[in-house]
Structure formats: structure tokens, C-alpha cells
N, C-alpha and C. Protein backbone atom coordinates (compact mmCIF):
# COMPACT_ATOMS: atom_id res chain seq x y z
N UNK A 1 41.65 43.18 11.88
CA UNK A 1 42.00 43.33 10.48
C UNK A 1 40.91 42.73 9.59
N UNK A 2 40.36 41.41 9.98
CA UNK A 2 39.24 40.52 9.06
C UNK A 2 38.34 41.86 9.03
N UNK A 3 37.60 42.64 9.82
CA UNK A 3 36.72 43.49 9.99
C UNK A 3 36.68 44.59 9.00
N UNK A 4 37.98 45.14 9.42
CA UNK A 4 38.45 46.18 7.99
C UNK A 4 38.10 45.78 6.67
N UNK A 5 38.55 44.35 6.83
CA UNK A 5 38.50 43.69 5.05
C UNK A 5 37.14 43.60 4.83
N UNK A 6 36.12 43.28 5.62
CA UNK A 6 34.85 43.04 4.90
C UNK A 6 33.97 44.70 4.81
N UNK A 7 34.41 45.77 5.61
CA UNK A 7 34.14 46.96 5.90
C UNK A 7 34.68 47.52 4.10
N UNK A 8 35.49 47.21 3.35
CA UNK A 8 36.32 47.77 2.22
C UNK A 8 35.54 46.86 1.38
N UNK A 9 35.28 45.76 1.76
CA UNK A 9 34.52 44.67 0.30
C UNK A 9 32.65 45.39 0.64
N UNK A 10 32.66 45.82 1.66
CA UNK A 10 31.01 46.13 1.18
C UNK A 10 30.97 47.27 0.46
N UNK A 11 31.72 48.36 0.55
CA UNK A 11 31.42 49.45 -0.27
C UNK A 11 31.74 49.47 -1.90
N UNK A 12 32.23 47.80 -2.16
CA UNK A 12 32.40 47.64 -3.16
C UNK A 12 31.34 46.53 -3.61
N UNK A 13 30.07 46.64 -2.73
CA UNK A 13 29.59 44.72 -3.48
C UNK A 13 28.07 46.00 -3.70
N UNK A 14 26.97 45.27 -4.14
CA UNK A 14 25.98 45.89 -4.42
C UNK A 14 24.99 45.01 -4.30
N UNK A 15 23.66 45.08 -4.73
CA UNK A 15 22.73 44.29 -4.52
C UNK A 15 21.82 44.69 -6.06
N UNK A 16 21.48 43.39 -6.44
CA UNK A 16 20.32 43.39 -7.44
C UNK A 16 19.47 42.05 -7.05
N UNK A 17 18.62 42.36 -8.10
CA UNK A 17 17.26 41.14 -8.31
C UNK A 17 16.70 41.49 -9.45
N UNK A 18 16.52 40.21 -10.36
CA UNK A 18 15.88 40.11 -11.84
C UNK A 18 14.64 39.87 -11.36
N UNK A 19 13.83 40.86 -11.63
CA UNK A 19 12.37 40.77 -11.36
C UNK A 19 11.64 39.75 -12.12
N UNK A 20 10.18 39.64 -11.70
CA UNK A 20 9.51 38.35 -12.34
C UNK A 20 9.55 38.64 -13.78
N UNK A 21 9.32 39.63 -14.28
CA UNK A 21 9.41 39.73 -15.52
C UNK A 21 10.22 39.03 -16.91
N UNK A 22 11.92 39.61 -16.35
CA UNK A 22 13.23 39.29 -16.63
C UNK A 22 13.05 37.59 -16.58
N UNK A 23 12.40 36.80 -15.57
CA UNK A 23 12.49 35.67 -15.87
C UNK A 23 11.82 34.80 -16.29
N UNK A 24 10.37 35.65 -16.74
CA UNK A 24 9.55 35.21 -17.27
C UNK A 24 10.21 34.79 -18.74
N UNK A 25 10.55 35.95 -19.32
CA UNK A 25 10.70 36.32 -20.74
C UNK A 25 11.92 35.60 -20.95
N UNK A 26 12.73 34.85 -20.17
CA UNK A 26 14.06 34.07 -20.58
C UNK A 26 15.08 34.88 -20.32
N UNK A 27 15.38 36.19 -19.97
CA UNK A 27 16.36 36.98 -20.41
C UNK A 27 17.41 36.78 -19.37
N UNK A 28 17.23 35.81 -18.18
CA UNK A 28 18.34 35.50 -17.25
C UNK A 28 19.67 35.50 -17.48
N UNK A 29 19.94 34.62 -18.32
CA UNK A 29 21.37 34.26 -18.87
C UNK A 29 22.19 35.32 -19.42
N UNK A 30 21.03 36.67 -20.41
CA UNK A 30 21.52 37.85 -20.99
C UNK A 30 22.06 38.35 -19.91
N UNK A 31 20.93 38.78 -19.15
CA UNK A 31 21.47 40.08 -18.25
C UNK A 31 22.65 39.38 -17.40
N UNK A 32 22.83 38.13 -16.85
CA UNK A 32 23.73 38.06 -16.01
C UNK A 32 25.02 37.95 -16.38
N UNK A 33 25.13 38.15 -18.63
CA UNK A 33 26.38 38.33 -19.55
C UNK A 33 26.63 39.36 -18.88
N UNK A 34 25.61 40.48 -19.44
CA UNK A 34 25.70 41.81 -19.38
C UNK A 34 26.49 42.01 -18.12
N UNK A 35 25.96 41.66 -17.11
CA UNK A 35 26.73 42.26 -15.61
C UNK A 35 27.89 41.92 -15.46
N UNK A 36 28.19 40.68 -16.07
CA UNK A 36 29.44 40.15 -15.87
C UNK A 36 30.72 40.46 -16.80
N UNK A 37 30.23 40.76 -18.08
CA UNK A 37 30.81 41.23 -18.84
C UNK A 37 31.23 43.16 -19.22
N UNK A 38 30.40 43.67 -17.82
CA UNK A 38 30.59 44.94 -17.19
C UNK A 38 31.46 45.37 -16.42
N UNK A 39 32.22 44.01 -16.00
CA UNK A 39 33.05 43.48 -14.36
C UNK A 39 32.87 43.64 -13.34
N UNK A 40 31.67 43.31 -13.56
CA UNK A 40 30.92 42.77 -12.12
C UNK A 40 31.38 41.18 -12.22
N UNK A 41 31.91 40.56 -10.61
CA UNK A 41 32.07 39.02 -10.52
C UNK A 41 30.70 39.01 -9.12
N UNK A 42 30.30 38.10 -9.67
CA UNK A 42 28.94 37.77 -9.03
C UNK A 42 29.07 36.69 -7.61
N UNK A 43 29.05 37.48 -6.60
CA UNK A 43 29.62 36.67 -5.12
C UNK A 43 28.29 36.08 -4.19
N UNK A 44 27.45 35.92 -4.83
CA UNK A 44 26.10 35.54 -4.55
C UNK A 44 24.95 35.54 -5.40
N UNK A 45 24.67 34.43 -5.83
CA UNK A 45 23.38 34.48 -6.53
C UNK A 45 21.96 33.25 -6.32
N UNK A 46 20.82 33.38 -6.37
CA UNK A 46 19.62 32.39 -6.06
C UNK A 46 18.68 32.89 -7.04
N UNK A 47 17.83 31.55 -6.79
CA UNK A 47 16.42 32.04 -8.01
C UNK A 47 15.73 31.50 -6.61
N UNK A 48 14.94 32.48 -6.78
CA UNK A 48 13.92 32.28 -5.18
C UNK A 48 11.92 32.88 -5.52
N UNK A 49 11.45 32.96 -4.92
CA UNK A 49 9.73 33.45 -5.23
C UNK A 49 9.91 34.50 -3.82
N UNK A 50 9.39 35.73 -4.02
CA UNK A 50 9.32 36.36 -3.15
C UNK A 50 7.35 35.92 -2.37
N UNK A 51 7.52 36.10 -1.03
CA UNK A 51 6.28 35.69 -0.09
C UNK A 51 5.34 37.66 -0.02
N UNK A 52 4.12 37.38 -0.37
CA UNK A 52 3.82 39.00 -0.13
C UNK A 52 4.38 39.52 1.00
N UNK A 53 4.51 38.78 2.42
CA UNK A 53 5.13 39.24 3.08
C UNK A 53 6.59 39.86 2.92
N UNK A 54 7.49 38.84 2.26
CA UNK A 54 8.70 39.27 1.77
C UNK A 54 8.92 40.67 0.47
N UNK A 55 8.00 40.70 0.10
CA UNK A 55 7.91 41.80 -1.01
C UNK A 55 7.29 43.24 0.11
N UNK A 56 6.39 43.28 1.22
CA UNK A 56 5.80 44.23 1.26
C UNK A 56 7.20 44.56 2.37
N UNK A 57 7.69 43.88 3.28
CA UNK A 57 9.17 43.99 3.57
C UNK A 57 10.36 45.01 2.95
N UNK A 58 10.39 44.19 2.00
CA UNK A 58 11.49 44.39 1.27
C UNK A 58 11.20 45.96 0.47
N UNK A 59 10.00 46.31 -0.22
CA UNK A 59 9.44 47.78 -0.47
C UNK A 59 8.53 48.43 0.76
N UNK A 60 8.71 48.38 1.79
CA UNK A 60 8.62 49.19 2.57
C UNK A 60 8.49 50.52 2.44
N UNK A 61 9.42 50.95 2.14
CA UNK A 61 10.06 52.46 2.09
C UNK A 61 8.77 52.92 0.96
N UNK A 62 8.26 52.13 0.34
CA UNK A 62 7.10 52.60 -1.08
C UNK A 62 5.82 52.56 -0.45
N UNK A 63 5.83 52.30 0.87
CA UNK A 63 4.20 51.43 1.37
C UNK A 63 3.16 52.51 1.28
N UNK A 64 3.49 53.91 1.59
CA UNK A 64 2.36 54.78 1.24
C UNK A 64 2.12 55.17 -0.37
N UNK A 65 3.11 54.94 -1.16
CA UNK A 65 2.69 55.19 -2.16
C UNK A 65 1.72 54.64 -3.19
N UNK A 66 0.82 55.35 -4.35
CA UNK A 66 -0.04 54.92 -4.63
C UNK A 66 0.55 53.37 -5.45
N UNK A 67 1.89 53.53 -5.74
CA UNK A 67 1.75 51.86 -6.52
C UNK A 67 2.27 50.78 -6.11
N UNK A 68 2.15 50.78 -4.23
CA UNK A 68 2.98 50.06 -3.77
C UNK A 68 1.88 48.62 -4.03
N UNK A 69 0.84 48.74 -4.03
CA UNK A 69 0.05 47.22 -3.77
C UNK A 69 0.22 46.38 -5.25
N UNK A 70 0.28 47.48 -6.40
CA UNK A 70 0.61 46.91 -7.77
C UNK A 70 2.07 46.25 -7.90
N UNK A 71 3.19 47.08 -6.70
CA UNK A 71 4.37 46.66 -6.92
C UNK A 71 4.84 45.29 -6.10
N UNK A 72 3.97 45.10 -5.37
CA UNK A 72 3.93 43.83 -4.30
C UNK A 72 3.33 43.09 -5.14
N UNK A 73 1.88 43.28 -5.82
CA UNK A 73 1.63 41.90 -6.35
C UNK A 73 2.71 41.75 -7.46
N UNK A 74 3.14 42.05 -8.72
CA UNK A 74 3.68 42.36 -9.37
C UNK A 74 5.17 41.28 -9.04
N UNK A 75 5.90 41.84 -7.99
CA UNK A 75 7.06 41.00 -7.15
C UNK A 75 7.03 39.81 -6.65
N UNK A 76 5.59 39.01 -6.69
CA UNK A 76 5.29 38.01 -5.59
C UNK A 76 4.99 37.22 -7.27
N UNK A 77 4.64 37.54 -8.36
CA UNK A 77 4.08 36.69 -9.57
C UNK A 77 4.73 35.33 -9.62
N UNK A 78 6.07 35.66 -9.75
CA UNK A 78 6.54 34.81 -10.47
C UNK A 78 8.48 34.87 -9.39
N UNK A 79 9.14 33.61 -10.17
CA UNK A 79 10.31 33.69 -9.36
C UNK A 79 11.25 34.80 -9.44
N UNK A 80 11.93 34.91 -8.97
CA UNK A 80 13.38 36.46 -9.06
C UNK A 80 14.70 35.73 -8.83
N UNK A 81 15.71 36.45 -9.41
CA UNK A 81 16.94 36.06 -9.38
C UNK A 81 17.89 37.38 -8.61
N UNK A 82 18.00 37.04 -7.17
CA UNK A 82 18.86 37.67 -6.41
C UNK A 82 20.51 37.65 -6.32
N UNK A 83 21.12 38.75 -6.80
CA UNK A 83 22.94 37.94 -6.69
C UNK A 83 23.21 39.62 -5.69
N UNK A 84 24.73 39.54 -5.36
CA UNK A 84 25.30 40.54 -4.81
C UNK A 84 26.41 40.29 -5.99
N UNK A 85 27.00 41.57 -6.22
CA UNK A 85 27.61 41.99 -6.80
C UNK A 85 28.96 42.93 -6.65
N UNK A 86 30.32 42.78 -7.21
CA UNK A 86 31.40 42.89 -6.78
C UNK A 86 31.77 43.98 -7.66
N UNK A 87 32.74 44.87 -7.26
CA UNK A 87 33.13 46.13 -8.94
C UNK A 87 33.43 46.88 -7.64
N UNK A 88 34.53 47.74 -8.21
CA UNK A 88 35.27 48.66 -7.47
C UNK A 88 33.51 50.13 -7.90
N UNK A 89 33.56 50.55 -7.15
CA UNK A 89 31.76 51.65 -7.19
C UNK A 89 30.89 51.22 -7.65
N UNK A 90 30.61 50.14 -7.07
CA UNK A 90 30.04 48.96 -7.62
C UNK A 90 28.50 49.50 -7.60
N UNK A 91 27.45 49.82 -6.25
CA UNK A 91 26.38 50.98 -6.99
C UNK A 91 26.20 51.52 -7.80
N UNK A 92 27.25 52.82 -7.74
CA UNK A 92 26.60 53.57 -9.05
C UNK A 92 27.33 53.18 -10.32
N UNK A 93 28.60 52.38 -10.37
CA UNK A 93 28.63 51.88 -11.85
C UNK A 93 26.82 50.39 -12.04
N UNK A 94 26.55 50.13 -11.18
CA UNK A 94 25.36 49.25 -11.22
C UNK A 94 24.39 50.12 -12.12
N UNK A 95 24.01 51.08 -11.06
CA UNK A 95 22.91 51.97 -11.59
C UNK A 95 22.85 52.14 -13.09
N UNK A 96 24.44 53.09 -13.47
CA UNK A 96 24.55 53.29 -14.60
C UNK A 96 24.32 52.41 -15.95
N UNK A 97 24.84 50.80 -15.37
CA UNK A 97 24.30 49.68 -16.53
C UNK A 97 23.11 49.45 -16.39
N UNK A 98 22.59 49.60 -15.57
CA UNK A 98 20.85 49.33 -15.27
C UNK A 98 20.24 50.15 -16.20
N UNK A 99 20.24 51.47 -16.34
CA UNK A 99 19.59 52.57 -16.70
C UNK A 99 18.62 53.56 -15.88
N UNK A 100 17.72 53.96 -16.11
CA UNK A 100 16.78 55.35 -15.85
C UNK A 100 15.43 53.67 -15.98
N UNK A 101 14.55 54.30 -14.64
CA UNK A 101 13.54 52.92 -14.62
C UNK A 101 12.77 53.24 -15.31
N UNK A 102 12.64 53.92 -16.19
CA UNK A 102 11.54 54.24 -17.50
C UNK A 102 12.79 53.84 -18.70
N UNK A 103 11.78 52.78 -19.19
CA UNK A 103 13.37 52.22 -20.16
C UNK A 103 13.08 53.43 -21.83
N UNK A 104 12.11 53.97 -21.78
CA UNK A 104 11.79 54.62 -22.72
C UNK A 104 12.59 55.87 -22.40
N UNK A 105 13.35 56.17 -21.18
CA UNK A 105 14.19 57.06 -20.97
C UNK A 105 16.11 56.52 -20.89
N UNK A 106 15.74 55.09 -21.09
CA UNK A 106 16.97 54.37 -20.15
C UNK A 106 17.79 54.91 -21.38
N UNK A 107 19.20 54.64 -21.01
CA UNK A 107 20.16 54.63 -22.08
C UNK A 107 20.37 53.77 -23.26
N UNK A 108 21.00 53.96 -24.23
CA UNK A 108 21.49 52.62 -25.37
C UNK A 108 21.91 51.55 -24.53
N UNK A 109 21.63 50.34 -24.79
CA UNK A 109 22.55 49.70 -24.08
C UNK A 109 22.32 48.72 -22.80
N UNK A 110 21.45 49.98 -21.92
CA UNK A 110 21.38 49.56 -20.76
C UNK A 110 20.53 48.61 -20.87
N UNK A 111 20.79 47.78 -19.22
CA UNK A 111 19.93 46.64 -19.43
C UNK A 111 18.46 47.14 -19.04
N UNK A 112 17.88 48.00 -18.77
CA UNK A 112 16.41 48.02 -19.10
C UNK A 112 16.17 48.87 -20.45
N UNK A 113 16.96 49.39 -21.26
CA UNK A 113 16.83 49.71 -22.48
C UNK A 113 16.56 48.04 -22.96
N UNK A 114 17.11 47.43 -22.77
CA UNK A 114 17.10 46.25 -23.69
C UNK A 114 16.08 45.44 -23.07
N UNK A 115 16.14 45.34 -21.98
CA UNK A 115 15.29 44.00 -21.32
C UNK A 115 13.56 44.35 -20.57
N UNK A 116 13.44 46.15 -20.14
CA UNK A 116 11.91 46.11 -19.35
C UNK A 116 10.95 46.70 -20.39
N UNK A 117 9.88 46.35 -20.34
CA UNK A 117 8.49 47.00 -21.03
C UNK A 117 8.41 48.15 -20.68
N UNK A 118 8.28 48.28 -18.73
CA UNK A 118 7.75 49.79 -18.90
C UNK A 118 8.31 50.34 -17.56
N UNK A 119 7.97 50.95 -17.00
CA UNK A 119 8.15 52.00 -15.73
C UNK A 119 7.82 50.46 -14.47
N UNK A 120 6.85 50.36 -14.63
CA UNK A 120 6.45 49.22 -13.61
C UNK A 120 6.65 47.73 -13.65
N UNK A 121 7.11 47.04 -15.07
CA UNK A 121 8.16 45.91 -15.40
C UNK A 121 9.60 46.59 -16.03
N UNK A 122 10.07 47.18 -15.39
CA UNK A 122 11.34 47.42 -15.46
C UNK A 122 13.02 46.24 -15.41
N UNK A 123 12.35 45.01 -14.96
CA UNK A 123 13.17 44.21 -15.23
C UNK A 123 14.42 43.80 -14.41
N UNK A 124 14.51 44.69 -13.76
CA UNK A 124 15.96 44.93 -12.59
C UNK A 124 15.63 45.76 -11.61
N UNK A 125 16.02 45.29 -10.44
CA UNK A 125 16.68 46.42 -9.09
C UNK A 125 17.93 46.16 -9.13
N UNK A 126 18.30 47.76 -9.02
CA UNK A 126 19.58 47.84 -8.28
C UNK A 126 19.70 48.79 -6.89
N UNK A 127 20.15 48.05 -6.05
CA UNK A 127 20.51 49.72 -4.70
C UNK A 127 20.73 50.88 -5.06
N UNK A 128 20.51 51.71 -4.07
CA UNK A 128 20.46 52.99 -4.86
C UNK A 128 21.69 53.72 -3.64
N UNK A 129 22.62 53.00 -2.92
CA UNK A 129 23.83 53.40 -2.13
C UNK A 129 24.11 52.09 -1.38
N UNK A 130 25.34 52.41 -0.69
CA UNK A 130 25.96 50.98 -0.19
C UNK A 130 25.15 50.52 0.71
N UNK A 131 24.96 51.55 1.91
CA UNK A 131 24.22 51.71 2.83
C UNK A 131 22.71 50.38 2.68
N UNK A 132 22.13 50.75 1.43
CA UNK A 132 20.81 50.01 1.19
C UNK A 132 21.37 48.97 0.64
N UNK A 133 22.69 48.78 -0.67
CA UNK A 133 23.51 47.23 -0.98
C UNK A 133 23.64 46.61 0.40
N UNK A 134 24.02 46.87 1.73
CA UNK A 134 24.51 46.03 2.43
C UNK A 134 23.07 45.70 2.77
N UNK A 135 22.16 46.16 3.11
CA UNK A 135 20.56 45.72 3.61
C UNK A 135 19.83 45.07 2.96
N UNK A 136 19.90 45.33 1.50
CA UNK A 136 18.87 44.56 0.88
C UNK A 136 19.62 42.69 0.50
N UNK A 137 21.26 42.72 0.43
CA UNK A 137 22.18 41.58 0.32
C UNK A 137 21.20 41.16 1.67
N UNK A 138 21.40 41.16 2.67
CA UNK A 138 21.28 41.00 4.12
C UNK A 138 19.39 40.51 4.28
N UNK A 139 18.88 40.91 3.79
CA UNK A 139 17.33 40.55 4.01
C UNK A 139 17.19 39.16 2.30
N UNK A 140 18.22 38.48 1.21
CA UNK A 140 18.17 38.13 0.70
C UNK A 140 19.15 36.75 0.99
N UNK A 141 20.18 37.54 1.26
CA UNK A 141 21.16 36.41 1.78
C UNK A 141 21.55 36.58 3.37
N UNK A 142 21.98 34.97 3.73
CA UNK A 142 22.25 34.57 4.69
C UNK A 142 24.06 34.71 4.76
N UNK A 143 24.82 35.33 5.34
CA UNK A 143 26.41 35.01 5.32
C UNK A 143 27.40 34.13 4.77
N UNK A 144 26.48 33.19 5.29
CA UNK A 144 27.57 31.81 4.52
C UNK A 144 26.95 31.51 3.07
N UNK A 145 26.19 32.06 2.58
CA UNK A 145 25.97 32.06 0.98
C UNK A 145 26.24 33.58 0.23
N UNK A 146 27.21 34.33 0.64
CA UNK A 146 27.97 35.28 0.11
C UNK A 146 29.61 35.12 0.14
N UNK A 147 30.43 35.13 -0.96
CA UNK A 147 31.60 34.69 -1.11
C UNK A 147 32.37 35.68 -1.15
């Protein structure tokens, strides 16, 4: 039965990270209103420095592309703020407060309407399915620091 229960809480938790940017510029405290005040309850969170190793890891899936070496250094600058995140469709209601990663496309509202410069300081990740929420939680957090 415990199994079931955590099998039903992952397709509901998600994964983000406030990029170096977001915490450069102060905007921590905003965005983590914003999420919370979205109803998202936040069941994991750290302020951590990603290692190039940990960044070229973690964007993998980008490694042939032409802006993966800009997006690694870029990730490794400065610290990030990692949480997992709780909400019944909890992904794609994520996505949807996030916005479109060109904030010049994002929505009113959203938090990279409000919070990224551009396509490449965009300000936020979010997963883009549960599948990758449970992996990217999992390469950020350790078990016993998810609630």
C-alpha cells in the first residue's frame, strides 16, 4: 500500500530550479510567492551551486546542441534554488505558470514574463512530464530531504 501512495504522490510532485539568474537579481522570495500562491506546497527545497560536472549531467539530453556549452557555463555561475513541488497536474499546471522560455513570448503573468531577460536567462526550469519530475527531483534530492 506505502508503494501505491508514493506511485500517486509522484505524478503529482514536479521538479524546478531558480536559475543563477533568478538569484542573482533577488527575485527568490517572488517567485517562490508566486508558486506557492499558485498551490503549489513546496515538499523540498535547497540553494545549492551546480559543479560543471553536475550541469553537463543534468543537460545531457542538450549535449549536441549548439548552446549546450553556453548553457553549462551559464548554470555553474552562480547558486540555484532547487524545490520539488506538490499540485494535483502538478507539471503542466507548472509549465503553464512558468510560461513559453522566450519570455518575450511568455504569458501575462507568468513567472518568466515577469522574472527572465531572455531565451537563455530564462529564470526557471520546470519538467517537461512526470517521468523527467521524478529524475531530475532524484539527481537533486536525496529521499530523506523530500517530504
Amino acid at each position: 500500500m506505502h508503494e501505491n501512495l508514493n506511485k500517486a504522490m509522484v505524478t503529482n510532485r514536479t521538479f524546478t530550479m531558480l536559475k543563477p539568474d533568478s538569484v542573482e537579481k533577488g527575485n527568490i522570495g517572488a517567485i517562490l510567492e508566486k508558486i506557492t500562491a499558485s498551490g503549489f506546497r513546496i515538499v523540498a527545497l535547497k540553494l545549492t551551486q551546480m559543479t560543471t560536472a553536475d550541469a553537463q549531467a543534468f543537460y545531457e539530453v542538450h549535449s549536441e546542441r549548439p548552446f549546450y556549452g553556453e548553457l553549462v557555463e551559464y548554470m555553474t555561475r552562480g547558486p540555484i534554488v532547487s524545490a520539488i513541488l506538490e499540485k494535483d497536474n502538478a507539471v503542466e499546471d507548472f509549465r503553464t505558470l512558468i510560461g513559453a522560455t522566450n519570455p518575450a513570448e511568455a504569458a501575462e503573468g507568468t513567472i518568466r514574463k515577469l522574472y527572465a531577460a531572455s531565451i537563455g536567462e530564462n529564470a526557471v526550469h520546470g519538467s517537461d512530464s512526470d517521468e523527467n519530475a521524478a529524475i531530475e527531483s532524484a539527481f537533486h534530492f536525496s529521499g530523506r530531504e523530500q517530504f
